[in-house]
N, C-alpha and C. Protein backbone atom coordinates (compact mmCIF):
# COMPACT_ATOMS: atom_id res chain seq x y z
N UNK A 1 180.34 27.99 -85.16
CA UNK A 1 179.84 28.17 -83.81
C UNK A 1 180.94 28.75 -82.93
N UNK A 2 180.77 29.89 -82.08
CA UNK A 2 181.73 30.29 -81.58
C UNK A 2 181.24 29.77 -80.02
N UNK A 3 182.29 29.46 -78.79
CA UNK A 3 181.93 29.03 -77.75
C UNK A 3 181.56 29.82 -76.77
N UNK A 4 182.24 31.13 -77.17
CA UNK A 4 182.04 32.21 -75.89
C UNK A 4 182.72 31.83 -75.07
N UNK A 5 182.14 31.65 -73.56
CA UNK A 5 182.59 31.15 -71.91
C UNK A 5 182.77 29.99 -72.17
N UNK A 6 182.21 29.01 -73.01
CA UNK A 6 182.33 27.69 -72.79
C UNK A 6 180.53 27.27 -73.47
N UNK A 7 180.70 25.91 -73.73
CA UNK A 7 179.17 25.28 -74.25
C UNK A 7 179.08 23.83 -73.72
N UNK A 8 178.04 23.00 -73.74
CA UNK A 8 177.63 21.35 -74.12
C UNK A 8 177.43 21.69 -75.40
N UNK A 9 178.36 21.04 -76.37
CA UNK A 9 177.70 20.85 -77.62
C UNK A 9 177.64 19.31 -77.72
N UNK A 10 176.30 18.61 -77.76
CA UNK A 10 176.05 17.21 -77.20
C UNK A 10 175.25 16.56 -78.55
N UNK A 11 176.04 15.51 -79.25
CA UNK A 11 175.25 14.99 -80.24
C UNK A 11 174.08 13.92 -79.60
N UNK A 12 173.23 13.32 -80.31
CA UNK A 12 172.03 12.29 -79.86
C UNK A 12 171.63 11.55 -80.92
N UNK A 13 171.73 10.27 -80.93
CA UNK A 13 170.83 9.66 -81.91
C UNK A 13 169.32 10.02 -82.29
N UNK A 14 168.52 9.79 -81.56
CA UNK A 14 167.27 10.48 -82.18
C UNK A 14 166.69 11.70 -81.02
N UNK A 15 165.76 12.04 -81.11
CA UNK A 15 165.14 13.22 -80.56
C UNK A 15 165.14 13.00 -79.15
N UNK A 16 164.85 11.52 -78.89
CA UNK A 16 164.45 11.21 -77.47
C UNK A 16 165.68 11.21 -76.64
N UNK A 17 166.72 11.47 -77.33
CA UNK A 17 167.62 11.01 -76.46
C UNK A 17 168.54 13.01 -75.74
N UNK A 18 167.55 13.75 -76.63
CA UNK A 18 168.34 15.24 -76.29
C UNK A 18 167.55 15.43 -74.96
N UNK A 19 169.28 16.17 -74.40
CA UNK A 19 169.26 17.34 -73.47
C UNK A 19 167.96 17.70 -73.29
N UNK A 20 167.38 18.53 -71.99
CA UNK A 20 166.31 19.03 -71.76
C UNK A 20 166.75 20.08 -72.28
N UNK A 21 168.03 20.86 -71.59
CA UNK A 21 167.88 22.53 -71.87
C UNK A 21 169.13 22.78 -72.84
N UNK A 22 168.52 24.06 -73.95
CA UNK A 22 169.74 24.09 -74.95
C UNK A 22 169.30 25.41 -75.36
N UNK A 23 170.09 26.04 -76.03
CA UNK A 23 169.84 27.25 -77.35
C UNK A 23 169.46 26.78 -78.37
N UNK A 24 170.24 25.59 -78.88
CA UNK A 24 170.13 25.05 -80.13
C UNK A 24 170.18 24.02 -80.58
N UNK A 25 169.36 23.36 -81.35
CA UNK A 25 169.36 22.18 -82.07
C UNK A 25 169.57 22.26 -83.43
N UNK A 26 170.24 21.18 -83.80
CA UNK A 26 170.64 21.24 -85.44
C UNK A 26 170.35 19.70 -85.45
N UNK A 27 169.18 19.60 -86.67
CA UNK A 27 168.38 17.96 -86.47
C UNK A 27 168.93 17.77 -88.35
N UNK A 28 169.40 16.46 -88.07
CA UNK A 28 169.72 15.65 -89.33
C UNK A 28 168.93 14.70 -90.25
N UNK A 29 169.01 14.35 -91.33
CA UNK A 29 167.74 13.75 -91.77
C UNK A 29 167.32 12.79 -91.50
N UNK A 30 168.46 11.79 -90.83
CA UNK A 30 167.97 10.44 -90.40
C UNK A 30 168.01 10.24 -88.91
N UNK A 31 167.40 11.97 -88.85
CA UNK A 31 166.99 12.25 -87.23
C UNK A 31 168.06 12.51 -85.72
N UNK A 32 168.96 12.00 -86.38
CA UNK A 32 170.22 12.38 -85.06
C UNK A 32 170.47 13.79 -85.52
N UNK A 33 171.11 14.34 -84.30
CA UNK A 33 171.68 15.70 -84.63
C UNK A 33 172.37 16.23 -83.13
N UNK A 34 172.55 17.61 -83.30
CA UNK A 34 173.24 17.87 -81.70
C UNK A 34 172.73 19.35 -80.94
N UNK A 35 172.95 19.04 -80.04
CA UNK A 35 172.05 20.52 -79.39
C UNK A 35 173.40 21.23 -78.49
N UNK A 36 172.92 23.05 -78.62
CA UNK A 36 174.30 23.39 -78.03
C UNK A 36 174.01 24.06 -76.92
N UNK A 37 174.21 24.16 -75.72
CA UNK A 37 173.68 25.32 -74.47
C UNK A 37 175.35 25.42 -74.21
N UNK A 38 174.85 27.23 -73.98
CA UNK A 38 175.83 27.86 -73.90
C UNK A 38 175.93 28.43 -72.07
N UNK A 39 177.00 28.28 -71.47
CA UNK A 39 176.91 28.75 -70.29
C UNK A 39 177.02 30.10 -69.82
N UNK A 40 177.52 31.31 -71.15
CA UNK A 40 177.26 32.44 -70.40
C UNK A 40 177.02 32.93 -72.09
N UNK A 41 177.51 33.31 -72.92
CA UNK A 41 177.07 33.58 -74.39
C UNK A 41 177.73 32.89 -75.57
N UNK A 42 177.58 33.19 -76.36
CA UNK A 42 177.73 32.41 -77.53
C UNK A 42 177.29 32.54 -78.88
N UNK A 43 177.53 32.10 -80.07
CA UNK A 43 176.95 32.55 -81.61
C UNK A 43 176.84 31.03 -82.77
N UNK A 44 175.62 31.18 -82.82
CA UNK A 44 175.68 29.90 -83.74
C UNK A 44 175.12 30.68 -85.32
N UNK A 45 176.01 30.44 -86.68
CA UNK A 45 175.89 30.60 -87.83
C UNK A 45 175.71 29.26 -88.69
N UNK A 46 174.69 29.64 -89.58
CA UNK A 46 174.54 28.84 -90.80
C UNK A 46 174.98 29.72 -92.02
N UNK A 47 175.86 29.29 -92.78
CA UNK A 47 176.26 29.67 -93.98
C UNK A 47 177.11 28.19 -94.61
N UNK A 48 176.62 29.13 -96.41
CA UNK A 48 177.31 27.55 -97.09
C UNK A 48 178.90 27.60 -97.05
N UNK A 49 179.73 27.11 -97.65
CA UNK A 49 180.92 27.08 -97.49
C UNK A 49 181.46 28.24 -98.78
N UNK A 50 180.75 28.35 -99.55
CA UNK A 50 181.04 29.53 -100.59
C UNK A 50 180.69 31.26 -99.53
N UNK A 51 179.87 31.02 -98.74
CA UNK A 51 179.99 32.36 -98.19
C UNK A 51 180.89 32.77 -96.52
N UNK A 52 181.57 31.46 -96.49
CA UNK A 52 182.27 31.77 -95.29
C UNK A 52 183.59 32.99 -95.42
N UNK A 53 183.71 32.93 -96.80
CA UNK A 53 185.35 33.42 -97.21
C UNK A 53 185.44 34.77 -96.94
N UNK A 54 183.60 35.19 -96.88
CA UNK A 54 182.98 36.57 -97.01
C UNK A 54 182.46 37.32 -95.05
N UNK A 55 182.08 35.84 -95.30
CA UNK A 55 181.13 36.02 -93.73
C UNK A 55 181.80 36.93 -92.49
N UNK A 56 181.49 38.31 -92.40
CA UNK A 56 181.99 39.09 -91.48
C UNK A 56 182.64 37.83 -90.18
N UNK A 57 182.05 37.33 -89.49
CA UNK A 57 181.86 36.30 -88.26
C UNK A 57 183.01 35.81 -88.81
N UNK A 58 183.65 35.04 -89.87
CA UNK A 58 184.27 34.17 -90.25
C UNK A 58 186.19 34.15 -90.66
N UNK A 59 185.44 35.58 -91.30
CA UNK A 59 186.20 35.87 -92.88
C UNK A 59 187.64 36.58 -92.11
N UNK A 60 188.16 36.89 -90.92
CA UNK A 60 189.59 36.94 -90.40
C UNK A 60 189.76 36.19 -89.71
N UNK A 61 189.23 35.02 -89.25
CA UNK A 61 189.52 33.79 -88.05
C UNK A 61 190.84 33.32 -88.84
N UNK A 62 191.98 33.26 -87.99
CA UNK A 62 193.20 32.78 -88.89
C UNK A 62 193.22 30.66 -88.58
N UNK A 63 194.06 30.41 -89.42
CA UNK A 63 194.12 28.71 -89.23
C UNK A 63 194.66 28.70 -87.51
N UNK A 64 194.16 27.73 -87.26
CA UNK A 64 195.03 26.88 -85.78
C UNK A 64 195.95 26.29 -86.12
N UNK A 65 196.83 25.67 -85.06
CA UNK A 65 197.90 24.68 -84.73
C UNK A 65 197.44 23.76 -84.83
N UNK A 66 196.23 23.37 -85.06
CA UNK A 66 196.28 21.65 -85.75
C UNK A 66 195.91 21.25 -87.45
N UNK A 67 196.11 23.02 -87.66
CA UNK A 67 195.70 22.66 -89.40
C UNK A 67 197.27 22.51 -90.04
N UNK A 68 197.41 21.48 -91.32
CA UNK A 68 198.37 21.33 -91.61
C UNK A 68 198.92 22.60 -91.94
N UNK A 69 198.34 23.20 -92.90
CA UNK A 69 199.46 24.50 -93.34
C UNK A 69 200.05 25.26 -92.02
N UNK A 70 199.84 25.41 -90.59
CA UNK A 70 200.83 25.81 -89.46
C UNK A 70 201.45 24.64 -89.31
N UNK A 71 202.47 25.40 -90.24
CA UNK A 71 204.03 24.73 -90.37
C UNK A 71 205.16 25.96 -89.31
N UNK A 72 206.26 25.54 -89.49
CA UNK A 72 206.95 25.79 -88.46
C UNK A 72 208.01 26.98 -89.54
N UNK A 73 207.56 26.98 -90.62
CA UNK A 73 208.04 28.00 -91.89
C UNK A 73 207.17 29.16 -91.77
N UNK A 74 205.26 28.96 -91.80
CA UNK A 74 204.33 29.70 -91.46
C UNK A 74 204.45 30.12 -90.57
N UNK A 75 204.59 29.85 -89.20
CA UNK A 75 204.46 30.56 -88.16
C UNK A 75 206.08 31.52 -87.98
N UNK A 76 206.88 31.47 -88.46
CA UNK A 76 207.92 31.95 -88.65
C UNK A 76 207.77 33.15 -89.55
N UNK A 77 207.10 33.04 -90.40
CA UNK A 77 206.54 34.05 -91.62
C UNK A 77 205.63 34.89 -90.72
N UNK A 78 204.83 34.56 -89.98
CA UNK A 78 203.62 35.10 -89.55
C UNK A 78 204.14 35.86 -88.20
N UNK A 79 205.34 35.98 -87.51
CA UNK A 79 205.52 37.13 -86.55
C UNK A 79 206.42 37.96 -87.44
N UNK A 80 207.08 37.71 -88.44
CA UNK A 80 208.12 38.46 -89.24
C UNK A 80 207.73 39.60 -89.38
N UNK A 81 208.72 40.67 -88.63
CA UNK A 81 208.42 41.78 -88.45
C UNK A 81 207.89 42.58 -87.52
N UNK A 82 206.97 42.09 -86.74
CA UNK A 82 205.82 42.14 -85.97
C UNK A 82 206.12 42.69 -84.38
N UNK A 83 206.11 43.90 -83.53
CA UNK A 83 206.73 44.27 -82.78
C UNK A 83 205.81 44.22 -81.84
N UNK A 84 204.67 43.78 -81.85
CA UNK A 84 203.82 43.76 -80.85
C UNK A 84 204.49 42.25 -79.53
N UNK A 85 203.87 42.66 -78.25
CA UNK A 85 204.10 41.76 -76.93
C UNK A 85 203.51 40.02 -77.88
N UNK A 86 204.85 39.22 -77.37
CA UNK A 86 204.44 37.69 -78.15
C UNK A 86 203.00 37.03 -77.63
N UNK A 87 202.37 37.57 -76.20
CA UNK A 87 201.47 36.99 -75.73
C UNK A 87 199.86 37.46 -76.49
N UNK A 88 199.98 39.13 -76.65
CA UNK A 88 198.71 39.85 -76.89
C UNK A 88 198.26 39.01 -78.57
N UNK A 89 199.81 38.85 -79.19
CA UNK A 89 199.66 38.54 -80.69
C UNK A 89 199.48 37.01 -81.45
N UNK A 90 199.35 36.15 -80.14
CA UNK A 90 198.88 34.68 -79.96
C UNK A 90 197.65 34.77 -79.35
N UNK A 91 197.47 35.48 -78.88
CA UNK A 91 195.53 35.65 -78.09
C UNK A 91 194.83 35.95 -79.12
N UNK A 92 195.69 37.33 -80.40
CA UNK A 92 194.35 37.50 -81.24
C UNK A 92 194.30 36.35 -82.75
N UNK A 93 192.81 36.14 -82.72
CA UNK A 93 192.29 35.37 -83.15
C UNK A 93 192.57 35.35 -84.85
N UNK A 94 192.39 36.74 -85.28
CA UNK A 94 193.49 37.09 -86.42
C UNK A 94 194.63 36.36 -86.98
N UNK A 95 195.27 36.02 -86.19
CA UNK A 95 196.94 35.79 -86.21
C UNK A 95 196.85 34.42 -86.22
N UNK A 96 196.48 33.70 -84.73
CA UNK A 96 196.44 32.12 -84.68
C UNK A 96 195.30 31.79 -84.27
N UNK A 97 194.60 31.02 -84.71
CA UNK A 97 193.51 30.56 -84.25
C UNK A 97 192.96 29.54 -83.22
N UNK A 98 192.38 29.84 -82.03
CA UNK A 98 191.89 28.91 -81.26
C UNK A 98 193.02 28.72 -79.88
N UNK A 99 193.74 29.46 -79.87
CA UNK A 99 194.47 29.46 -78.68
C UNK A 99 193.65 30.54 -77.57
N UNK A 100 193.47 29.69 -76.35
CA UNK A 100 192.80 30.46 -74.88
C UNK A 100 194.00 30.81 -74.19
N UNK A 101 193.38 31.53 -73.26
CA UNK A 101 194.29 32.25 -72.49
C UNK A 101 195.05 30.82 -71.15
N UNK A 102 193.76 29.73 -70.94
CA UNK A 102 194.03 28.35 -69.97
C UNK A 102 195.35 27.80 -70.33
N UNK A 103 195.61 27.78 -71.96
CA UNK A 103 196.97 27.12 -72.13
C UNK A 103 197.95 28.07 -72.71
N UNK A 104 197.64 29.53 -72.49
CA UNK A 104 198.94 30.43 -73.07
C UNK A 104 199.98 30.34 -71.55
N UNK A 105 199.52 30.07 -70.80
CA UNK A 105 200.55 30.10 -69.55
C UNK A 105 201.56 29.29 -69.68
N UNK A 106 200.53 27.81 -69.90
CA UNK A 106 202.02 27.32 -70.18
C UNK A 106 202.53 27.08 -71.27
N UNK A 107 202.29 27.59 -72.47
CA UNK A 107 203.15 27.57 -73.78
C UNK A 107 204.04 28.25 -73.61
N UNK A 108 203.73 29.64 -72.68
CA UNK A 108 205.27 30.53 -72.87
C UNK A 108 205.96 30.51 -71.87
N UNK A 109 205.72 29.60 -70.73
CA UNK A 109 206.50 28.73 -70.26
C UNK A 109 207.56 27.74 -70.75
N UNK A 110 206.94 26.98 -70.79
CA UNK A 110 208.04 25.66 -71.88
C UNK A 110 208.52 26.77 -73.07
N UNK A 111 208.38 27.89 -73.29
CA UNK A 111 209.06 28.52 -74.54
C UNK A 111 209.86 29.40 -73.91
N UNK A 112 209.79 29.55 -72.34
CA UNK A 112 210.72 30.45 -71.77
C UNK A 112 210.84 31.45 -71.97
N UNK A 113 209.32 32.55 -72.22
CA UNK A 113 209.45 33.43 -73.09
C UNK A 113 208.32 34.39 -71.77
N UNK A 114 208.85 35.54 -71.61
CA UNK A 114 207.68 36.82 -70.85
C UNK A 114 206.59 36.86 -71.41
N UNK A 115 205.36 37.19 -70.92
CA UNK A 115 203.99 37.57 -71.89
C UNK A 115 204.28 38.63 -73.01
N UNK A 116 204.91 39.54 -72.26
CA UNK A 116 205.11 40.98 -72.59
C UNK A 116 206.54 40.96 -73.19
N UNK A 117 207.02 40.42 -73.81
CA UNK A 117 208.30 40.19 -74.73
C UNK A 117 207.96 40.26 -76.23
N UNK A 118 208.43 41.89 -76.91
CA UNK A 118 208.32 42.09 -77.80
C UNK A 118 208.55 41.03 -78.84
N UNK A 119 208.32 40.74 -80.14
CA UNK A 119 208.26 39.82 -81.01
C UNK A 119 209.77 40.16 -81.51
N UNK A 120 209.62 41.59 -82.19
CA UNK A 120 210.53 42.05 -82.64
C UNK A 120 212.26 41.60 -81.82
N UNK A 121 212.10 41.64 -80.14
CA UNK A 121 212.69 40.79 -79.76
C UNK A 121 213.68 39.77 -79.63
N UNK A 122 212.63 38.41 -80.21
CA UNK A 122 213.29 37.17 -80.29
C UNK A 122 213.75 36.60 -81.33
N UNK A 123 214.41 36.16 -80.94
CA UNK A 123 215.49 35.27 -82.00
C UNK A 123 214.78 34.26 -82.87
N UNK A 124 215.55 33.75 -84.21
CA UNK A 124 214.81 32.94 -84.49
C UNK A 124 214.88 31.20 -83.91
N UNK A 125 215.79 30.93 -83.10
CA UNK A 125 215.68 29.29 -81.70
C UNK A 125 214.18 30.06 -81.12
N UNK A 126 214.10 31.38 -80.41
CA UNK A 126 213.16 31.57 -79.97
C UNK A 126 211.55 31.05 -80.04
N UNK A 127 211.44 31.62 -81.59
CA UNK A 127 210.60 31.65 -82.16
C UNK A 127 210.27 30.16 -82.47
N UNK A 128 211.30 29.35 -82.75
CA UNK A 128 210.90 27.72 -83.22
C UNK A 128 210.50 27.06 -81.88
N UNK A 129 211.35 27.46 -81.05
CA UNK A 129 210.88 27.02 -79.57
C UNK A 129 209.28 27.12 -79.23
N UNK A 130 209.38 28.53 -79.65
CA UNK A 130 207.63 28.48 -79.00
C UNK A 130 206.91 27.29 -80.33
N UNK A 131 206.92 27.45 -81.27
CA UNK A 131 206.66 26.60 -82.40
C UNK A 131 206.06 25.68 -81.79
N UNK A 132 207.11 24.59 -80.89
CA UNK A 132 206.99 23.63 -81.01
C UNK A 132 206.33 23.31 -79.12
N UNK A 133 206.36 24.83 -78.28
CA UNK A 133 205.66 24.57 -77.43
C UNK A 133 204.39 24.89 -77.46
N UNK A 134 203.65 25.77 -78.49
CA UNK A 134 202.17 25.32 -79.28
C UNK A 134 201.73 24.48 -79.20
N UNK A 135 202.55 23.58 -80.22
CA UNK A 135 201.99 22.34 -80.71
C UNK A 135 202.32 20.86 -79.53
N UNK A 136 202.82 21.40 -78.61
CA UNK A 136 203.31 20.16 -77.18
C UNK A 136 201.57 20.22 -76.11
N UNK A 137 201.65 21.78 -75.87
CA UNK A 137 200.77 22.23 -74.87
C UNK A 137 199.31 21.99 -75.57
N UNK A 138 199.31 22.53 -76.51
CA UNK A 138 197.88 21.79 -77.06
C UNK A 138 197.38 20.38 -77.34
N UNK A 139 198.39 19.76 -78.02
CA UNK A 139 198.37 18.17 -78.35
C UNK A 139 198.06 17.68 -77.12
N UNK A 140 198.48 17.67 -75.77
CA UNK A 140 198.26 17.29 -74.68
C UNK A 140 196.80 17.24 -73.85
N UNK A 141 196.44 18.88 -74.75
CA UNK A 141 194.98 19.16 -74.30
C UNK A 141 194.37 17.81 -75.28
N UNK A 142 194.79 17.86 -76.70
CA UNK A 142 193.78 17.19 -77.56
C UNK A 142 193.80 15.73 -77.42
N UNK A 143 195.08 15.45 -76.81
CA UNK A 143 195.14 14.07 -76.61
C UNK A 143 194.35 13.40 -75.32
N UNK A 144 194.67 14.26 -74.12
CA UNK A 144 193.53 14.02 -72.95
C UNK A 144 191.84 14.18 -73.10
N UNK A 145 191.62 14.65 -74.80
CA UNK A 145 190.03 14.63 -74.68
C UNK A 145 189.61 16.25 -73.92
N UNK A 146 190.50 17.20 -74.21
CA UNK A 146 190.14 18.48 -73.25
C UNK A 146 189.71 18.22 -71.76
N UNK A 147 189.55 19.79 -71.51
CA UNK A 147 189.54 19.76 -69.53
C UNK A 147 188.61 19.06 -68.97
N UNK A 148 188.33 18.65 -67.86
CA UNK A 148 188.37 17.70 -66.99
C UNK A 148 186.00 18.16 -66.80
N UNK A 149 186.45 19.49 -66.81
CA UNK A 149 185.10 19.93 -66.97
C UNK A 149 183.90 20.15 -67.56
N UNK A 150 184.85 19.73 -68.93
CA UNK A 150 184.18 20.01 -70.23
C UNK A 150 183.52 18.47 -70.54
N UNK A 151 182.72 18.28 -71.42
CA UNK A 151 182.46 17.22 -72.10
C UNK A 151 182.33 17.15 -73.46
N UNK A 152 182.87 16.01 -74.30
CA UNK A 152 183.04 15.79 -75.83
C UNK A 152 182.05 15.86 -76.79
N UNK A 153 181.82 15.67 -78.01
CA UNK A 153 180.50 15.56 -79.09
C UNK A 153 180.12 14.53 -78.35
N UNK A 154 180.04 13.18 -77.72
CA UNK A 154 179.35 12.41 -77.04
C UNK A 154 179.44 12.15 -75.79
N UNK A 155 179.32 13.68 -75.09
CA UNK A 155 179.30 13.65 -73.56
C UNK A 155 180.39 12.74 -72.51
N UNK A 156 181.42 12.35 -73.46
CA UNK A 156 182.53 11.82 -72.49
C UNK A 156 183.78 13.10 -71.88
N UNK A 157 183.87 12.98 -70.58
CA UNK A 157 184.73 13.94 -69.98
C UNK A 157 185.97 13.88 -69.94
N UNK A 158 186.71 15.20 -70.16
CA UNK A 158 187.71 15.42 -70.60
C UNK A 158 189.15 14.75 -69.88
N UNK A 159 190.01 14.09 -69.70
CA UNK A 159 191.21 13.83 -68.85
C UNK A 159 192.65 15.30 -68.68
N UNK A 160 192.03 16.07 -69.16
CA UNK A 160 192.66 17.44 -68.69
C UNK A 160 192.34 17.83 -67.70
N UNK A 161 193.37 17.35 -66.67
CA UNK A 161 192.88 18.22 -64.92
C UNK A 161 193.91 19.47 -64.94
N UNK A 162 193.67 19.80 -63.99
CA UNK A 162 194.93 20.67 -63.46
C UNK A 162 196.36 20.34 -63.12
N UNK A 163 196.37 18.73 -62.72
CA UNK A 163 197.52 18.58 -62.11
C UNK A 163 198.50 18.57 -63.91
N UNK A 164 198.20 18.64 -64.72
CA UNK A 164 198.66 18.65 -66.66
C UNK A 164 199.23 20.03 -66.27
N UNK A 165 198.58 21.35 -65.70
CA UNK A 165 199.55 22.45 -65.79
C UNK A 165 200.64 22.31 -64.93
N UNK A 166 201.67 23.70 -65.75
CA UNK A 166 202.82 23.05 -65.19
C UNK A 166 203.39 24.41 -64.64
N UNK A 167 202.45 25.91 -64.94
CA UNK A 167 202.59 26.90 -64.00
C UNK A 167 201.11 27.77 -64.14
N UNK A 168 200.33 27.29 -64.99
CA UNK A 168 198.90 28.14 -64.64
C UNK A 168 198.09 27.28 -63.22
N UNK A 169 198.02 28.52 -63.40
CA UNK A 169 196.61 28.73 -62.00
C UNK A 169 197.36 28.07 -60.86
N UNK A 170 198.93 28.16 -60.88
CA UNK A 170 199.72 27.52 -59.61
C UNK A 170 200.52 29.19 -58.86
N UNK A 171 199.93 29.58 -58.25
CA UNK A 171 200.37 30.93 -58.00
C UNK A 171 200.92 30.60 -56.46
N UNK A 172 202.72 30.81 -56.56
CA UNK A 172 202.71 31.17 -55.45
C UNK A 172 203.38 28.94 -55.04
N UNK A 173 203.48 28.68 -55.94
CA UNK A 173 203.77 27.03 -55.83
C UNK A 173 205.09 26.93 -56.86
N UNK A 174 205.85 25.91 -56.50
CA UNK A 174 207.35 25.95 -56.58
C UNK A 174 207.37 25.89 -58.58
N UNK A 175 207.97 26.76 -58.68
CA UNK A 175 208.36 25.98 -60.63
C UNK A 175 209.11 24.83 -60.30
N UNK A 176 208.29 24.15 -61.50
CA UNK A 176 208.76 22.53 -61.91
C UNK A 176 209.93 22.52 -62.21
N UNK A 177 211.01 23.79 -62.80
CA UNK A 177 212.14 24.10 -63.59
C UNK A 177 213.44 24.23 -62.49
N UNK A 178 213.03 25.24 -61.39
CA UNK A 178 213.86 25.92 -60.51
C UNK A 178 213.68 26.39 -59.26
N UNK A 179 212.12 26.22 -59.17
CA UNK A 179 212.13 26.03 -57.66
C UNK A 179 211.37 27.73 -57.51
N UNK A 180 211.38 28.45 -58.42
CA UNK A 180 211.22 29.59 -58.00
C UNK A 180 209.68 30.00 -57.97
N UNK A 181 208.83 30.41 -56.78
CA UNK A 181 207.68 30.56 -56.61
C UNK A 181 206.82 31.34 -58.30
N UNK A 182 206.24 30.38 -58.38
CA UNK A 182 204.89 31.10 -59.35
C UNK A 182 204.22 32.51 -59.05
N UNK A 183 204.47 33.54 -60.12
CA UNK A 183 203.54 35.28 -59.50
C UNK A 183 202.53 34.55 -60.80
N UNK A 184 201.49 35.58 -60.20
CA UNK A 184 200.64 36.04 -61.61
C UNK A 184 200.82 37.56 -61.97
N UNK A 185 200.55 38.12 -63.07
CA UNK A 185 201.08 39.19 -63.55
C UNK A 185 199.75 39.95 -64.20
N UNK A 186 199.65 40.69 -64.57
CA UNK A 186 198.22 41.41 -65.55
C UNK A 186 199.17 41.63 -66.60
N UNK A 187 197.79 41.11 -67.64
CA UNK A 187 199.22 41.16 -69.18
C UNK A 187 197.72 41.84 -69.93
N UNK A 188 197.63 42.92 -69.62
CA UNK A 188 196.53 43.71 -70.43
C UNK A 188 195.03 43.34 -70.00
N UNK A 189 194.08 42.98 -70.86
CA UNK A 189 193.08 42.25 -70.02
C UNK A 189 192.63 40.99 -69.38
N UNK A 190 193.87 40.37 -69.50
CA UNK A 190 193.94 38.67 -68.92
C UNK A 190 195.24 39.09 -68.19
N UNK A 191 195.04 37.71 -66.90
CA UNK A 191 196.33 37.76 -66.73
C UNK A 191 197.24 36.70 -66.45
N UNK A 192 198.31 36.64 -66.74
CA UNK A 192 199.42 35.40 -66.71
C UNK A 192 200.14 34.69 -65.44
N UNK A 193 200.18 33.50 -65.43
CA UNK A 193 201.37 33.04 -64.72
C UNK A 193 202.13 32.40 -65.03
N UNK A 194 203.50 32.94 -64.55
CA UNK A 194 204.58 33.14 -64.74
C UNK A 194 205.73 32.42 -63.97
N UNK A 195 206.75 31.84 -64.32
CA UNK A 195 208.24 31.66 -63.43
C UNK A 195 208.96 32.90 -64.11
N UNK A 196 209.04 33.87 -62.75
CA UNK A 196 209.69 34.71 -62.99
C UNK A 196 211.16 34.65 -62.99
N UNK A 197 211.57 33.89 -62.93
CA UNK A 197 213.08 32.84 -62.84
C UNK A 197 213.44 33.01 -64.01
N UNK A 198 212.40 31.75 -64.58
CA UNK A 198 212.74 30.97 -66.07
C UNK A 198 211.88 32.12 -67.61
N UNK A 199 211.32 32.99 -66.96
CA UNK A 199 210.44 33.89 -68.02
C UNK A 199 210.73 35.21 -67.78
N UNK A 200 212.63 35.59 -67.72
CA UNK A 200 212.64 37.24 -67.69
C UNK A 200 212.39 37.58 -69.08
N UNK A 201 212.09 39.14 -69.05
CA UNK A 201 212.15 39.96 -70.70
C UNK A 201 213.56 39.80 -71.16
């Protein structure tokens, strides 16, 4: 299931207990199941697990930061070489999986790193740095239950507010680091914020 803009994907014990409005229901045999409404688009697939390896939809989605094999050896392997901007090449879905643009702000923050900072670039402290500000900035999301807006497989809301960032969507408000006002920047078709202080090229 891909989310698009965002979804309710809301499980229910039996029938009586679903959502009025949805795209989709997926009903189980002993009658629970979950329904998904999507708020602006979205894609729901059925395939068995023998044809995912194949499945156009599927078949380049790279692992995330919470699957064991992103190790800190893998992701080290996986920019090697690689001269593209560190931000464009963590957005595509190819490369790492499941990272949004809500928490790339502040990963390459705490990694002290420009959007637009060639790969080819950085060092390898660099590179472990961001490593391990991946796996800080997300864990935080996963540990608060995601954003504040969202709701869980059983409709409990997320403890990810805003006041958790520590330079997105703060434009123009002091860095936590140095004091130096927050810009936002256009980093291709999204765009970033930045301590332009603590995040030169």
């Amino acid at each position: 299931m891909s989310l698009g803009m965002g979804a309710d994907v809301l499980f229910f014990e039996n029938e009586n207990d679903e959502p009025e409005k949805y795209q989709v229901k997926a009903l189980f045999t002993d009658g629970s199941g979950y329904t998904a409404r999507f708020w602006w688009f979205g894609k729901f697939l059925l395939a068995s697990d023998m044809e995912l390896a194949s499945e156009p939809n599927t078949k380049d989605i790279a692992i995330d930061p919470f699957d064991e094999r992103f190790t800190r050896d893998y992701f080290a392997s996986l920019l090697k070489g690689k001269k593209t901007q560190v931000k464009a090449f963590l957005m595509n879905q190819k490369n790492v999986g499941g990272i949004g643009n809500m928490y790339m702000h502040d990963i390459l923050f705490k990694a002290h790193l420009h959007p637009q900072k060639k790969i080819s670039d950085m060092s390898a402290a660099e590179i472990s740095t961001l490593y391990d500000s991946i796996n800080e900035v997300l864990g935080l999301s996963r540990e608060k239950g995601a954003f504040a807006y969202e709701s869980d497989f059983f409709g409990q809301k997320g403890g990810f507010t805003t006041d958790c960032f520590l330079v997105g969507y703060r434009e123009n408000q002091p860095c936590p680091v140095c004091g130096e006002a927050i810009a936002i920047i256009k980093t291709g078709s999204t765009s970033t914020y930045i301590c332009p202080a603590c995040q030169g090229i």
